[in-house]
C-alpha atoms as a PDB file:
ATOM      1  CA  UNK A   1      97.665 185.470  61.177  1.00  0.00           C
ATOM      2  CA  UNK A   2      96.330 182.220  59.620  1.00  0.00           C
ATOM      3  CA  UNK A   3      98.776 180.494  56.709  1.00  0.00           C
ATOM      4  CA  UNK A   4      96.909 181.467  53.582  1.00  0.00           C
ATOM      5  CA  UNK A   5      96.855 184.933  54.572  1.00  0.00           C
ATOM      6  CA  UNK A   6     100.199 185.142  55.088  1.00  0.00           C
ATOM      7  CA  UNK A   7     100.484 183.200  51.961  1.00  0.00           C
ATOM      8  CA  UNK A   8      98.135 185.783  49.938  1.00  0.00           C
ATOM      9  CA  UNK A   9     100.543 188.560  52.039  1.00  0.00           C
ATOM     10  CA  UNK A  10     103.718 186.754  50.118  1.00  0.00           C
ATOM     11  CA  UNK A  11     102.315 186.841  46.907  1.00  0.00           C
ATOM     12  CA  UNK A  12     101.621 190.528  47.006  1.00  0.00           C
ATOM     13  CA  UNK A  13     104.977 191.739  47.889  1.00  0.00           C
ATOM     14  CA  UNK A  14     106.356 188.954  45.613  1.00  0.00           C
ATOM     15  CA  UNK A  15     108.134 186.736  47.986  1.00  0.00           C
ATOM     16  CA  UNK A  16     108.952 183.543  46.408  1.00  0.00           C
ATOM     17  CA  UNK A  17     110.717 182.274  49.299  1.00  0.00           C
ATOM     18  CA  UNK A  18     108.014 182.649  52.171  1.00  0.00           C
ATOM     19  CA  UNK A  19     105.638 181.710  49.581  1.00  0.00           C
ATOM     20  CA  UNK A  20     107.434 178.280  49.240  1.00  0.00           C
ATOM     21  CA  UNK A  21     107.626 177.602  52.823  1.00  0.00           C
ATOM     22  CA  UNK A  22     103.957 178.439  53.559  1.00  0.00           C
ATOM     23  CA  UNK A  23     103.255 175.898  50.509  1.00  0.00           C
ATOM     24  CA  UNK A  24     105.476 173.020  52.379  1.00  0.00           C
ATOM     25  CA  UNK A  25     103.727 174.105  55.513  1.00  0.00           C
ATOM     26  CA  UNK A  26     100.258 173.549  54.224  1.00  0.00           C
ATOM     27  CA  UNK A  27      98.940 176.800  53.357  1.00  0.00           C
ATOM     28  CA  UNK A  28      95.698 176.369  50.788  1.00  0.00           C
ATOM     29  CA  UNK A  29      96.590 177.660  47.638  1.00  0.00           C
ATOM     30  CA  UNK A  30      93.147 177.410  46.750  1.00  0.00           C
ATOM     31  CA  UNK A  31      92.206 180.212  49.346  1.00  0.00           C
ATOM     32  CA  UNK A  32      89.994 182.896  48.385  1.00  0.00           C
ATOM     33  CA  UNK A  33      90.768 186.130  50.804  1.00  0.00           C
ATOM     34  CA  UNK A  34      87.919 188.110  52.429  1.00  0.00           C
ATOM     35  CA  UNK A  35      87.303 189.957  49.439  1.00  0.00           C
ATOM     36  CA  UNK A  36      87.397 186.781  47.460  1.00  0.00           C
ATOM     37  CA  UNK A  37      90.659 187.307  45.678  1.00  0.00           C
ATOM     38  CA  UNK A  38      93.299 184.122  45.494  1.00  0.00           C
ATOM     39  CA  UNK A  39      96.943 184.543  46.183  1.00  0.00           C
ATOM     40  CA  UNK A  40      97.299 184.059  42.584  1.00  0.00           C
ATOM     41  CA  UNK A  41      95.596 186.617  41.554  1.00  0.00           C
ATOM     42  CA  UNK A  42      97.132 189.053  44.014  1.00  0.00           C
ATOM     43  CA  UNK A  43     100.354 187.765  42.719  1.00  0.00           C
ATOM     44  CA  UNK A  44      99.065 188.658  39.021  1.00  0.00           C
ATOM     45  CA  UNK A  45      97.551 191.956  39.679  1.00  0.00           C
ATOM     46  CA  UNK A  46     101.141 193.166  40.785  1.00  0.00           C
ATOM     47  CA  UNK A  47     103.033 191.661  38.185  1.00  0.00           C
ATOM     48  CA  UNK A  48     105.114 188.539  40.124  1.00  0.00           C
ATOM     49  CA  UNK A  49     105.311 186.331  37.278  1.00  0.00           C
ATOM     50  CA  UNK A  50     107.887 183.905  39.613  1.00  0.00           C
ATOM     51  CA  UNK A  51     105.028 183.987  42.225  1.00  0.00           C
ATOM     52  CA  UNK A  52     102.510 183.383  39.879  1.00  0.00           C
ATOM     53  CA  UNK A  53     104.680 180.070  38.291  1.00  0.00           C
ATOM     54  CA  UNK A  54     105.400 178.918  41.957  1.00  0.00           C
ATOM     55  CA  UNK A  55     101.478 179.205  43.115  1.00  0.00           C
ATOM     56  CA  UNK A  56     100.613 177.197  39.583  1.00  0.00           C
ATOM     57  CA  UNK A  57     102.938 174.522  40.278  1.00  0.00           C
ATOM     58  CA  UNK A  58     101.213 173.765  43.456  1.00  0.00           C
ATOM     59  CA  UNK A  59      98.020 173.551  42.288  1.00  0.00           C
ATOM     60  CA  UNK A  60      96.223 176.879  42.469  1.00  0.00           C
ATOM     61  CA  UNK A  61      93.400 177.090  39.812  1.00  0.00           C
ATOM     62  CA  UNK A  62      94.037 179.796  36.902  1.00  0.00           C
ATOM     63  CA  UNK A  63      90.478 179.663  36.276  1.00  0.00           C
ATOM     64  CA  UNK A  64      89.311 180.794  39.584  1.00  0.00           C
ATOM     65  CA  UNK A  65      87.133 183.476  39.633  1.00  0.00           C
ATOM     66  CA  UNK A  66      86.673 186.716  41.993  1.00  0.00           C
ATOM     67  CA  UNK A  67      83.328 188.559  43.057  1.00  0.00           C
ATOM     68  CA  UNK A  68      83.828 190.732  39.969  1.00  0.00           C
ATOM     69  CA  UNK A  69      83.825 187.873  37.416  1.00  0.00           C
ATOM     70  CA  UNK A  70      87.618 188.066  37.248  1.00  0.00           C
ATOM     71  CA  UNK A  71      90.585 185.350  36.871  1.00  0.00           C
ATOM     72  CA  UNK A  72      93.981 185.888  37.638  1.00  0.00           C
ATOM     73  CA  UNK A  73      94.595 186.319  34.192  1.00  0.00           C
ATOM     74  CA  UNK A  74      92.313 189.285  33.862  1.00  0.00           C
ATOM     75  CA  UNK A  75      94.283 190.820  36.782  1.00  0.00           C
ATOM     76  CA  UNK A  76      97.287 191.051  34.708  1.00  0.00           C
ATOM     77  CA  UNK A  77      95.827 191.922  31.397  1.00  0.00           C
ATOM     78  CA  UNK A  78      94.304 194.620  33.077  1.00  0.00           C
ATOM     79  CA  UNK A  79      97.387 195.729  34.749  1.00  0.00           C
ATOM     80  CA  UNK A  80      99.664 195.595  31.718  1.00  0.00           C
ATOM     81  CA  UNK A  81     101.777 192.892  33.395  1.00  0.00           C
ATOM     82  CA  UNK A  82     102.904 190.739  30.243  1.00  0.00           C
ATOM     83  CA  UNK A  83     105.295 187.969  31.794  1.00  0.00           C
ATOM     84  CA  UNK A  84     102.720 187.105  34.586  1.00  0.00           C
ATOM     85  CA  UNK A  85     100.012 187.048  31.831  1.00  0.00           C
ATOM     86  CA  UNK A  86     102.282 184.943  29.439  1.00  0.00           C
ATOM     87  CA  UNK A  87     102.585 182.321  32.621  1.00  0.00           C
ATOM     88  CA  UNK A  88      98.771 182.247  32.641  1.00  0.00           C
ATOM     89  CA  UNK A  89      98.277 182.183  29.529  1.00  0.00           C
ATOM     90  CA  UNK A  90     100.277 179.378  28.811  1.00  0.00           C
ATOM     91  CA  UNK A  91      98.759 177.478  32.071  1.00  0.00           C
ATOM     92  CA  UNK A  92      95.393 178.186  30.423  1.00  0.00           C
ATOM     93  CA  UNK A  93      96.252 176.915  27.075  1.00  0.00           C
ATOM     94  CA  UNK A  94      97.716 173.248  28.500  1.00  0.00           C
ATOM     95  CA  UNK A  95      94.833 172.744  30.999  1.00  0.00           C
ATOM     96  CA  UNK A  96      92.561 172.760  28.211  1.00  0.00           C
ATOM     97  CA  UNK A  97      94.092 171.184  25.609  1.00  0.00           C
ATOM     98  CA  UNK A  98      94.396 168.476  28.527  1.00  0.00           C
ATOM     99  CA  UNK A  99      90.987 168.589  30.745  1.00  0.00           C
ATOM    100  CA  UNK A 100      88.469 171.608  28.514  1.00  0.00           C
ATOM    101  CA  UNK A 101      87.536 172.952  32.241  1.00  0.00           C
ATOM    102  CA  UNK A 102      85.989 175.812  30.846  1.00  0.00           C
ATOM    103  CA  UNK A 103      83.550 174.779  27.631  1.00  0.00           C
ATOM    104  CA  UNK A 104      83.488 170.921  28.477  1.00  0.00           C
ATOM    105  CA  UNK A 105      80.159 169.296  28.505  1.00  0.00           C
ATOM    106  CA  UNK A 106      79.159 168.487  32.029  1.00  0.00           C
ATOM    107  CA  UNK A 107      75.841 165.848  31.762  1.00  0.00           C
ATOM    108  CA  UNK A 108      74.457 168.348  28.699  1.00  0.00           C
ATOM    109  CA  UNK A 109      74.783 165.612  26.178  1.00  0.00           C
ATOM    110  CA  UNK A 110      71.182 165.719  25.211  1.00  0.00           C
ATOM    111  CA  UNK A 111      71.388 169.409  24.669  1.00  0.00           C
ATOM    112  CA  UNK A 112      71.534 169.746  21.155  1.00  0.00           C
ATOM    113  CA  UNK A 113      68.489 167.429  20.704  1.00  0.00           C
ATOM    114  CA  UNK A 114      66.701 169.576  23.721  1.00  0.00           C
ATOM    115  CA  UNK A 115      67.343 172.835  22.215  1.00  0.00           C
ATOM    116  CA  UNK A 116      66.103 171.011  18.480  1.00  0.00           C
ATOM    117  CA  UNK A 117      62.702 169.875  20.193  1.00  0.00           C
ATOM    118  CA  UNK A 118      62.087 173.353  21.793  1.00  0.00           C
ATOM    119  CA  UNK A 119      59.906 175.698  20.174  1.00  0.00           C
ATOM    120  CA  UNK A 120      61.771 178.787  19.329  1.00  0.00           C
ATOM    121  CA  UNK A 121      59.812 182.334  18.655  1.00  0.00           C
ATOM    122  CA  UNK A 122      61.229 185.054  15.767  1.00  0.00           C
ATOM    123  CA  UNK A 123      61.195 188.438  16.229  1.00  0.00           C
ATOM    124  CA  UNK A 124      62.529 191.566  14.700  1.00  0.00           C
ATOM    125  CA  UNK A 125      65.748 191.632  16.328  1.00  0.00           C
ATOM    126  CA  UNK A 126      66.492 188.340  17.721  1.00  0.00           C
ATOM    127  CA  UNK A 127      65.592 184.464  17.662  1.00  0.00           C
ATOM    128  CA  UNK A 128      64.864 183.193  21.203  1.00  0.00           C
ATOM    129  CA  UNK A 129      64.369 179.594  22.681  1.00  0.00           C
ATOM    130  CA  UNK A 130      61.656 178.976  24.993  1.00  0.00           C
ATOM    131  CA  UNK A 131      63.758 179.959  27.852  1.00  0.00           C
ATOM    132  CA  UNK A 132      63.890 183.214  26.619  1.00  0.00           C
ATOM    133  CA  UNK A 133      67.731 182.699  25.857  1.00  0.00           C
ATOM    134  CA  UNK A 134      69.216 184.462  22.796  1.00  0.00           C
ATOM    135  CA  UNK A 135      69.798 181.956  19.948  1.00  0.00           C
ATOM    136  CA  UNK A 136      71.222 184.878  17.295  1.00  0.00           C
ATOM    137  CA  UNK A 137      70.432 188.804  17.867  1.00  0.00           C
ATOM    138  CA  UNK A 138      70.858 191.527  14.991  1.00  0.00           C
ATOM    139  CA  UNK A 139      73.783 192.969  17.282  1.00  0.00           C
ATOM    140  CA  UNK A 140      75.724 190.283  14.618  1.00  0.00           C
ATOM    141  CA  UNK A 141      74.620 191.712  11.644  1.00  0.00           C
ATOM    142  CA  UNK A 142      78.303 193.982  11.161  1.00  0.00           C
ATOM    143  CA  UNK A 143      80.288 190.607  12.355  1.00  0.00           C
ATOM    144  CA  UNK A 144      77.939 188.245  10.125  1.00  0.00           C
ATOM    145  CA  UNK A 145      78.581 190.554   6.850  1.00  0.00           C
ATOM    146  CA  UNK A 146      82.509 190.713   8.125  1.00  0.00           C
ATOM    147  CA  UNK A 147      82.393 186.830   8.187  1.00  0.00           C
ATOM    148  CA  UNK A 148      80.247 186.490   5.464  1.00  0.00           C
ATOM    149  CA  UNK A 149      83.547 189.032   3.315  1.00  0.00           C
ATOM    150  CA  UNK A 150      85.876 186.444   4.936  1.00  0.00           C
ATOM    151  CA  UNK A 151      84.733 183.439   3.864  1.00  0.00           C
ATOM    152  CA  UNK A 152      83.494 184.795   0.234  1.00  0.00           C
ATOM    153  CA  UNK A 153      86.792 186.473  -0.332  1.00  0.00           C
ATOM    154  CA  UNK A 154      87.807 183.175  -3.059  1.00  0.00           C
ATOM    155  CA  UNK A 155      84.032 183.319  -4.665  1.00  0.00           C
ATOM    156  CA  UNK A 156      83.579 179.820  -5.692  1.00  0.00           C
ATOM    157  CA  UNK A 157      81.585 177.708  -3.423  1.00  0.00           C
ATOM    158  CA  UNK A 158      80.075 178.115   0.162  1.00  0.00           C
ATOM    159  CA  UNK A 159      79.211 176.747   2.949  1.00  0.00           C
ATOM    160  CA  UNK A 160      77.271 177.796   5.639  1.00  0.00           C
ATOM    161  CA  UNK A 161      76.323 175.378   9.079  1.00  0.00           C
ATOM    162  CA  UNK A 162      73.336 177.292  11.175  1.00  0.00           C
ATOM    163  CA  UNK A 163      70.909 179.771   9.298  1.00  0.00           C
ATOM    164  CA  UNK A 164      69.615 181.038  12.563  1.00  0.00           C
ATOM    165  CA  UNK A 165      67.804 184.483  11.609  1.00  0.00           C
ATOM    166  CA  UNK A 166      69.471 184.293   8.327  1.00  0.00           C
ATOM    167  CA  UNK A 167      72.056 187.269   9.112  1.00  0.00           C
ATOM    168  CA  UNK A 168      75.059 185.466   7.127  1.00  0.00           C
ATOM    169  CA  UNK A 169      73.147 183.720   4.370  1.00  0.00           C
ATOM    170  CA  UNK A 170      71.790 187.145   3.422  1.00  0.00           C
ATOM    171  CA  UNK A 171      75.564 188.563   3.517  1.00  0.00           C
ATOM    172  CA  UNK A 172      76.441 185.480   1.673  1.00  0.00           C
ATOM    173  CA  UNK A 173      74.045 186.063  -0.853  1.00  0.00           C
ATOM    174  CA  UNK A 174      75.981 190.069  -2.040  1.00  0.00           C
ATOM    175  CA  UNK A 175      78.953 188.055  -3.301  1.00  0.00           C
ATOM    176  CA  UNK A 176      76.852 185.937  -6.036  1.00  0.00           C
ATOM    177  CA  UNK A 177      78.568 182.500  -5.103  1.00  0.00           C
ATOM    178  CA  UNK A 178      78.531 179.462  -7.644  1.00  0.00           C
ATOM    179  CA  UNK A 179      76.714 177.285  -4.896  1.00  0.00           C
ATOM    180  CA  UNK A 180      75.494 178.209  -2.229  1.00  0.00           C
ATOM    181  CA  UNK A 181      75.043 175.027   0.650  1.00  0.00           C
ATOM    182  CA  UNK A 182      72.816 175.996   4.079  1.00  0.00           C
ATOM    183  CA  UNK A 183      72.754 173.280   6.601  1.00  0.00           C
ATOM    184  CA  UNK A 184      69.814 174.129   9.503  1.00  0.00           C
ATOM    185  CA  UNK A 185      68.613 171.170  12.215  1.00  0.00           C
ATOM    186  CA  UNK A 186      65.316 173.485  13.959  1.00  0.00           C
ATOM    187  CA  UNK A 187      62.415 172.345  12.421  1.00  0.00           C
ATOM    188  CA  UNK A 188      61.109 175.963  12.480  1.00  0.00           C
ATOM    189  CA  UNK A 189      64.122 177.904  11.385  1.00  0.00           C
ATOM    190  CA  UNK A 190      63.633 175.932   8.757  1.00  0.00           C
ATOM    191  CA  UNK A 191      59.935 175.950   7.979  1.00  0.00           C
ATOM    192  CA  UNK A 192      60.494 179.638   7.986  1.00  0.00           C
ATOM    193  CA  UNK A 193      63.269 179.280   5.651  1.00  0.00           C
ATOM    194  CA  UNK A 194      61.233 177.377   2.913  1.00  0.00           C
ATOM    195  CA  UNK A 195      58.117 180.080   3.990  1.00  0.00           C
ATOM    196  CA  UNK A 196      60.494 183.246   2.999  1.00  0.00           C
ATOM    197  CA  UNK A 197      61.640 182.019  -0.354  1.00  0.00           C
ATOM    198  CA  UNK A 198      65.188 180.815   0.582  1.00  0.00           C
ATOM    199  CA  UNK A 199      64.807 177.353  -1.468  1.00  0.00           C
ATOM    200  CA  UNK A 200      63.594 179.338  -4.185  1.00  0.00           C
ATOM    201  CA  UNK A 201      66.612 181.657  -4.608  1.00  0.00           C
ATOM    202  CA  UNK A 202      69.267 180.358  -7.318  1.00  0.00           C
ATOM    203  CA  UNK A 203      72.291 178.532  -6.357  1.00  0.00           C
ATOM    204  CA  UNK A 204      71.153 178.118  -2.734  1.00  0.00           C
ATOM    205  CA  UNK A 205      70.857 174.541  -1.877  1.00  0.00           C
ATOM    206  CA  UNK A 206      69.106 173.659   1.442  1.00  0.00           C
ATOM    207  CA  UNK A 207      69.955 170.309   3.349  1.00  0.00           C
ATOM    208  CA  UNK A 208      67.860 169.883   6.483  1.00  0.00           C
ATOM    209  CA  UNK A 209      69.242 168.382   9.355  1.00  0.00           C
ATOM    210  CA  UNK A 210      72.244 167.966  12.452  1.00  0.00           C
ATOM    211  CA  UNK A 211      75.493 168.702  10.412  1.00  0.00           C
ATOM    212  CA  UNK A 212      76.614 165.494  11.991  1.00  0.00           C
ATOM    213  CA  UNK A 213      74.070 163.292   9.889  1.00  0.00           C
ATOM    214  CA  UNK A 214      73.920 164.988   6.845  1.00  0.00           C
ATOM    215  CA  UNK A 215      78.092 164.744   5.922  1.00  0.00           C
ATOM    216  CA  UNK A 216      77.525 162.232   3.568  1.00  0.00           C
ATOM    217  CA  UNK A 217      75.449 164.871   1.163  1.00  0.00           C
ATOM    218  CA  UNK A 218      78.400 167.501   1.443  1.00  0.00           C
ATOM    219  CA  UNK A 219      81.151 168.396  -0.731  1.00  0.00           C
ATOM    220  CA  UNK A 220      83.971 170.339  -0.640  1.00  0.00           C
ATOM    221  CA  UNK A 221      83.946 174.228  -0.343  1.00  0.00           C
ATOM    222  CA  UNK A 222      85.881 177.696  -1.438  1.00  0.00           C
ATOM    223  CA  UNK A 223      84.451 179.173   1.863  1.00  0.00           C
ATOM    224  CA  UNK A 224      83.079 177.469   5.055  1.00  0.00           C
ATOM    225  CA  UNK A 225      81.500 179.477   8.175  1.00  0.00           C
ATOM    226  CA  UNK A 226      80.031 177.690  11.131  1.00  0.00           C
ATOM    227  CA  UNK A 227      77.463 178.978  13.541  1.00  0.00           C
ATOM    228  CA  UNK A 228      75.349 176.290  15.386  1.00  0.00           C
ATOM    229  CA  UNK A 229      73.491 176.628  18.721  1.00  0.00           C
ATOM    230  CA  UNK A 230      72.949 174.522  21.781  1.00  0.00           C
ATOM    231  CA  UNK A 231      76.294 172.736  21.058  1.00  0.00           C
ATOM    232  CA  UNK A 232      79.849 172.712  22.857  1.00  0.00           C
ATOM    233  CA  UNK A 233      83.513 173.499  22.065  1.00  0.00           C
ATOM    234  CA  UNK A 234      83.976 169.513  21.898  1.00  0.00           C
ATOM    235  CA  UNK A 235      81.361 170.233  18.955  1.00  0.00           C
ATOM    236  CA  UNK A 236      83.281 172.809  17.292  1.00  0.00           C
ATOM    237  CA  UNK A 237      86.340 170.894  17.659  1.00  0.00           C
ATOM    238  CA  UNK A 238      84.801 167.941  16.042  1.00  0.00           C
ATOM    239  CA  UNK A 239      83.736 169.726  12.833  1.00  0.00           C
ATOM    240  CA  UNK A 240      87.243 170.986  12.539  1.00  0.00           C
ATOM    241  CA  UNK A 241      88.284 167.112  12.309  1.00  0.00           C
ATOM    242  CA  UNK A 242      86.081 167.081   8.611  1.00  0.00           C
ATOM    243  CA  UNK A 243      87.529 171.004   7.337  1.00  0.00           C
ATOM    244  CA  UNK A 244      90.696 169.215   5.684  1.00  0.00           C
ATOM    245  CA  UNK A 245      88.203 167.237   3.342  1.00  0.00           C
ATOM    246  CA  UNK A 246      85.004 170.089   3.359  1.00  0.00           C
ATOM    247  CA  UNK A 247      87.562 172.791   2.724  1.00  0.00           C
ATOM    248  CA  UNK A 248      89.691 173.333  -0.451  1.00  0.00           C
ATOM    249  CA  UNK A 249      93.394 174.202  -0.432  1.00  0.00           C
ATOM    250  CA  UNK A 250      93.523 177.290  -0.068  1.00  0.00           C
ATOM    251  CA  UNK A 251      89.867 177.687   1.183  1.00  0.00           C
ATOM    252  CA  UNK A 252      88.962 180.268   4.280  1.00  0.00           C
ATOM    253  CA  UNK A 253      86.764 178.823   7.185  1.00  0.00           C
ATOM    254  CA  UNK A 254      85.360 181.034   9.768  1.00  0.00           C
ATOM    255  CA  UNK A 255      83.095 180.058  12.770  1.00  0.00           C
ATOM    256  CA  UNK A 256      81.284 182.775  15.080  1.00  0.00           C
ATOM    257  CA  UNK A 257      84.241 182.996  18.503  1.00  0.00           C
ATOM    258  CA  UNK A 258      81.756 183.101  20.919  1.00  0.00           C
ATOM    259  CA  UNK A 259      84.170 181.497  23.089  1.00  0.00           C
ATOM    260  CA  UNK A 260      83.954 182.194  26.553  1.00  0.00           C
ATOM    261  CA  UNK A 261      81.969 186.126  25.453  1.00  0.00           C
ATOM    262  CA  UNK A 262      81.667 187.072  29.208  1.00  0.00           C
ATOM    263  CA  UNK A 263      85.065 186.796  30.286  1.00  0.00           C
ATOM    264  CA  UNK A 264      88.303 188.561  28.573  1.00  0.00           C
ATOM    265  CA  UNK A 265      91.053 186.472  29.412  1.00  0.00           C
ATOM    266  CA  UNK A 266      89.112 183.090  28.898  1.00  0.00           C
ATOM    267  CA  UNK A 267      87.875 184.260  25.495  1.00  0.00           C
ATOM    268  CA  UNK A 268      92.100 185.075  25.069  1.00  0.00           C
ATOM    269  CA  UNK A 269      92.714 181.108  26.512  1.00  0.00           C
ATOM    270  CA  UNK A 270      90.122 179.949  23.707  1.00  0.00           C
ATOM    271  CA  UNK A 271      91.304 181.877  20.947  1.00  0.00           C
ATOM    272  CA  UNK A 272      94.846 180.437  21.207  1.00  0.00           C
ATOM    273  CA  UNK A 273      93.715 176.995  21.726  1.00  0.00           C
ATOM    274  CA  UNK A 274      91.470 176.706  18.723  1.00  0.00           C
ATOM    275  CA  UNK A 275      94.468 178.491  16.582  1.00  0.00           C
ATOM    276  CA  UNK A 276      96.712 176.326  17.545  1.00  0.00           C
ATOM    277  CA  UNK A 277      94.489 173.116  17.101  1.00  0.00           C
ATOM    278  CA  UNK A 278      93.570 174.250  13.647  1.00  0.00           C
ATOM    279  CA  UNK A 279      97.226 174.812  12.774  1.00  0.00           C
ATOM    280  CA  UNK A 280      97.798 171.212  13.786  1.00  0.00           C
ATOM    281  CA  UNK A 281      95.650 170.355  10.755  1.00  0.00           C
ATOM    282  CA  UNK A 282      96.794 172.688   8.034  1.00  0.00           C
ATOM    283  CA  UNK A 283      95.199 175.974   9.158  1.00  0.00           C
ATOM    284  CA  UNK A 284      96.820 179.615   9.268  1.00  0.00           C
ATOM    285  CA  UNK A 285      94.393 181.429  11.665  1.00  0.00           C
ATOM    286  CA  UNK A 286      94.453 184.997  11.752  1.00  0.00           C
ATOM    287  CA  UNK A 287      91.812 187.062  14.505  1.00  0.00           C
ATOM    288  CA  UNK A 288      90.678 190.232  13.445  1.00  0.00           C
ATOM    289  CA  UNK A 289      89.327 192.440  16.406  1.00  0.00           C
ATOM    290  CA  UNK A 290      86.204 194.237  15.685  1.00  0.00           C
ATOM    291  CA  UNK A 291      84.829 196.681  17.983  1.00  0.00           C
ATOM    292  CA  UNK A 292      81.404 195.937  19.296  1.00  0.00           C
ATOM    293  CA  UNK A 293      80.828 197.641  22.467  1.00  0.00           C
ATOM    294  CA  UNK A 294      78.630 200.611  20.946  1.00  0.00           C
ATOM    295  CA  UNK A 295      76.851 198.121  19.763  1.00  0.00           C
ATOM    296  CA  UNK A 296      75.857 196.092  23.410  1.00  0.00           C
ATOM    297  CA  UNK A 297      73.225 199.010  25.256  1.00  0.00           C
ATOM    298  CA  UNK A 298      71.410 197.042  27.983  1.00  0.00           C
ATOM    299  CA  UNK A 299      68.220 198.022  25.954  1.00  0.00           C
ATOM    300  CA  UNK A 300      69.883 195.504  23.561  1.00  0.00           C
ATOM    301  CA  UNK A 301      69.720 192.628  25.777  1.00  0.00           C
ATOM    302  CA  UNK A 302      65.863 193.685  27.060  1.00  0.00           C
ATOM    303  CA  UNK A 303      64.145 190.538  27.206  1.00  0.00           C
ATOM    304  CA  UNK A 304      66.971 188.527  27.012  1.00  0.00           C
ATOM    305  CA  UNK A 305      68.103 185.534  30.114  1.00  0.00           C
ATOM    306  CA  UNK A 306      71.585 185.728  29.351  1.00  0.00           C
ATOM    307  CA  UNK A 307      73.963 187.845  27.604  1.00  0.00           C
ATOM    308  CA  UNK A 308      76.033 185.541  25.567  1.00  0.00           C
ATOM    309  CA  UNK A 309      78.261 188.354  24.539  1.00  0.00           C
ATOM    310  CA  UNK A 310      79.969 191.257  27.372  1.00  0.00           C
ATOM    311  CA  UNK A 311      83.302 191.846  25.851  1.00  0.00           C
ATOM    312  CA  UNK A 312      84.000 194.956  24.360  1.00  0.00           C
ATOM    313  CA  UNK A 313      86.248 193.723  21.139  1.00  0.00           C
ATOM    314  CA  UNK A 314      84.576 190.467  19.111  1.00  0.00           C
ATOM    315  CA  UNK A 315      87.437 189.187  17.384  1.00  0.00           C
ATOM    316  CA  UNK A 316      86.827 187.480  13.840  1.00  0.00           C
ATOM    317  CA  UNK A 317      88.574 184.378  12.813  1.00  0.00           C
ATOM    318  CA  UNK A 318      90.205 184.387   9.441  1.00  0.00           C
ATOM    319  CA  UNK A 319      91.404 180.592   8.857  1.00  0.00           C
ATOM    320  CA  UNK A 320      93.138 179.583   5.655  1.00  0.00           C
ATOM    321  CA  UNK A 321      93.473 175.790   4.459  1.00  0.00           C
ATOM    322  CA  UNK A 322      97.297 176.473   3.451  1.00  0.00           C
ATOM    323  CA  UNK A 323      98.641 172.271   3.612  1.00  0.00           C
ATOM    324  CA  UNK A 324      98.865 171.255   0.472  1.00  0.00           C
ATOM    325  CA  UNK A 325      97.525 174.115  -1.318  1.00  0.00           C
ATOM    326  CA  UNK A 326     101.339 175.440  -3.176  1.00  0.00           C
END
């Protein structure tokens, strides 16, 4: 029998030992099995969380995927295995914070501007860019009125990056702000913006352009939510760098946590990352899961490239400005 079977044999009947000597003996911990599983993930699914700690130290990938779209991570979510999961979870957590393997940009820097000089078509139910990709889909609606509640909840004045089909703004609109700031780059989002009356409407101020250029026009907010397309966690990051001045003490911010939406225990990985990384500048972050998988039919996604969203539970982030704000 060949080393990394034996090794994937080890880490299923959780046997740190011959695991350890088939490491020093030059056994792949990179090996995918014939049914494409990694000894890590074997070692996960059953619940070795020493196995699982030994295999990471040597340099097997936690974000390896199986056939079935599944990490290691997944494997013990699924199977209820907390300790193993904690391990992974925490390997998840530094690797990003460290190298962004996942979301990182890989030569898509001229995305944004790309997806800003495409022509993008409207429809009842969704807003699509020329490669028939989903930019925003009336799936949202419940989670844009649930953000829209979030980041309202203080009245006062708001803030809202990405109009998109409008799904928020409209939401936005229920709770009568003081002010009421859109910032949308798309040329046609917002043509069709000034077409359907929204510079028209009272307290609604309109500032075209990337949210990147246009900081010197804003202010600072009660409520913030942030929604753009065709950008990057790197991008999402970098806006959080300006919340401490955008965002009052005592403000909420909210952003839609698309976050790695087709795989569980990435989207987990993501959600603890940006929580902690807004904590680090003066943010309580609280995730409220909302179920959305009555809402996800394939009839939904008819039409549609890519599903940008295959989880069942969507969860909402709640972030509070609390530094400062006694």
């Amino acid at each position: 029998m060949e080393k990394e079977e034996l090794l994937c044999e080890a880490a299923r009947i959780g046997d740190t030992d011959k695991l350890r000597a088939l490491i020093d003996a030059g056994a792949d911990v990179t090996y995918f099995d014939g049914d494409g599983v990694t000894p890590l993930m074997h070692a996960a699914k059953l619940g070795h969380a020493g196995v699982v700690e030994c295999l990471l130290a040597a340099g097997a990938p936690w974000n390896a995927l199986c056939p079935a779209n599944l990490s290691a991570g997944d494997f013990a979510m699924d199977s209820g295995h907390q300790k193993a999961f904690d391990v992974l979870l925490n390997a998840g957590i530094q690797a990003e914070l460290v190298l962004g393997t996942i979301s990182r940009r890989v030569d898509k820097k001229d995305d944004k501007r790309d997806y800003l000089e495409d022509r993008v078509t409207f429809s009842e139910d969704k807003l699509m860019d020329s490669n028939s990709k989903a930019i925003m889909m009336a799936w949202e609606k419940p989670l844009m009125e649930a953000h829209a509640k979030a980041v309202c909840a203080g009245g006062g004045h708001i803030l809202n990056i990405g109009f998109g089909m409008g799904l928020v703004d409209t939401a936005i609109q229920q709770y009568s702000p003081v002010t009421h700031t859109i910032i949308e780059a798309h040329p046609q989002v917002y043509d069709r913006m000034i077409r359907t009356g929204w510079g028209e409407k009272e307290s609604v101020k309109i500032i075209f352009g990337r949210w990147q250029d246009v900081l010197s026009q804003l202010e600072s907010y009660d409520g913030i939510f942030f929604d753009t397309y065709g950008e990057y966690y790197e991008d999402l990051r970098e806006f959080h760098q300006h919340l401490p001045t955008l965002l009052k003490p005592g403000g909420i911010y909210s952003f839609f946590n698309g976050l790695c939406g087709s795989n569980a225990f990435f989207h987990v990985v993501y959600c603890n990352l940006v929580s902690l990384e807004l904590e680090n500048l003066g943010f309580s972050t609280q995730l409220i899961p909302l179920p959305v998988k009555d809402c996800l039919g394939e009839e939904v996604w008819a039409g549609v490239k890519q599903k940008y969203w295959q989880l069942d539970t969507y969860h909402l982030p709640v972030c509070q400005f609390i530094q400062d704000s006694e």
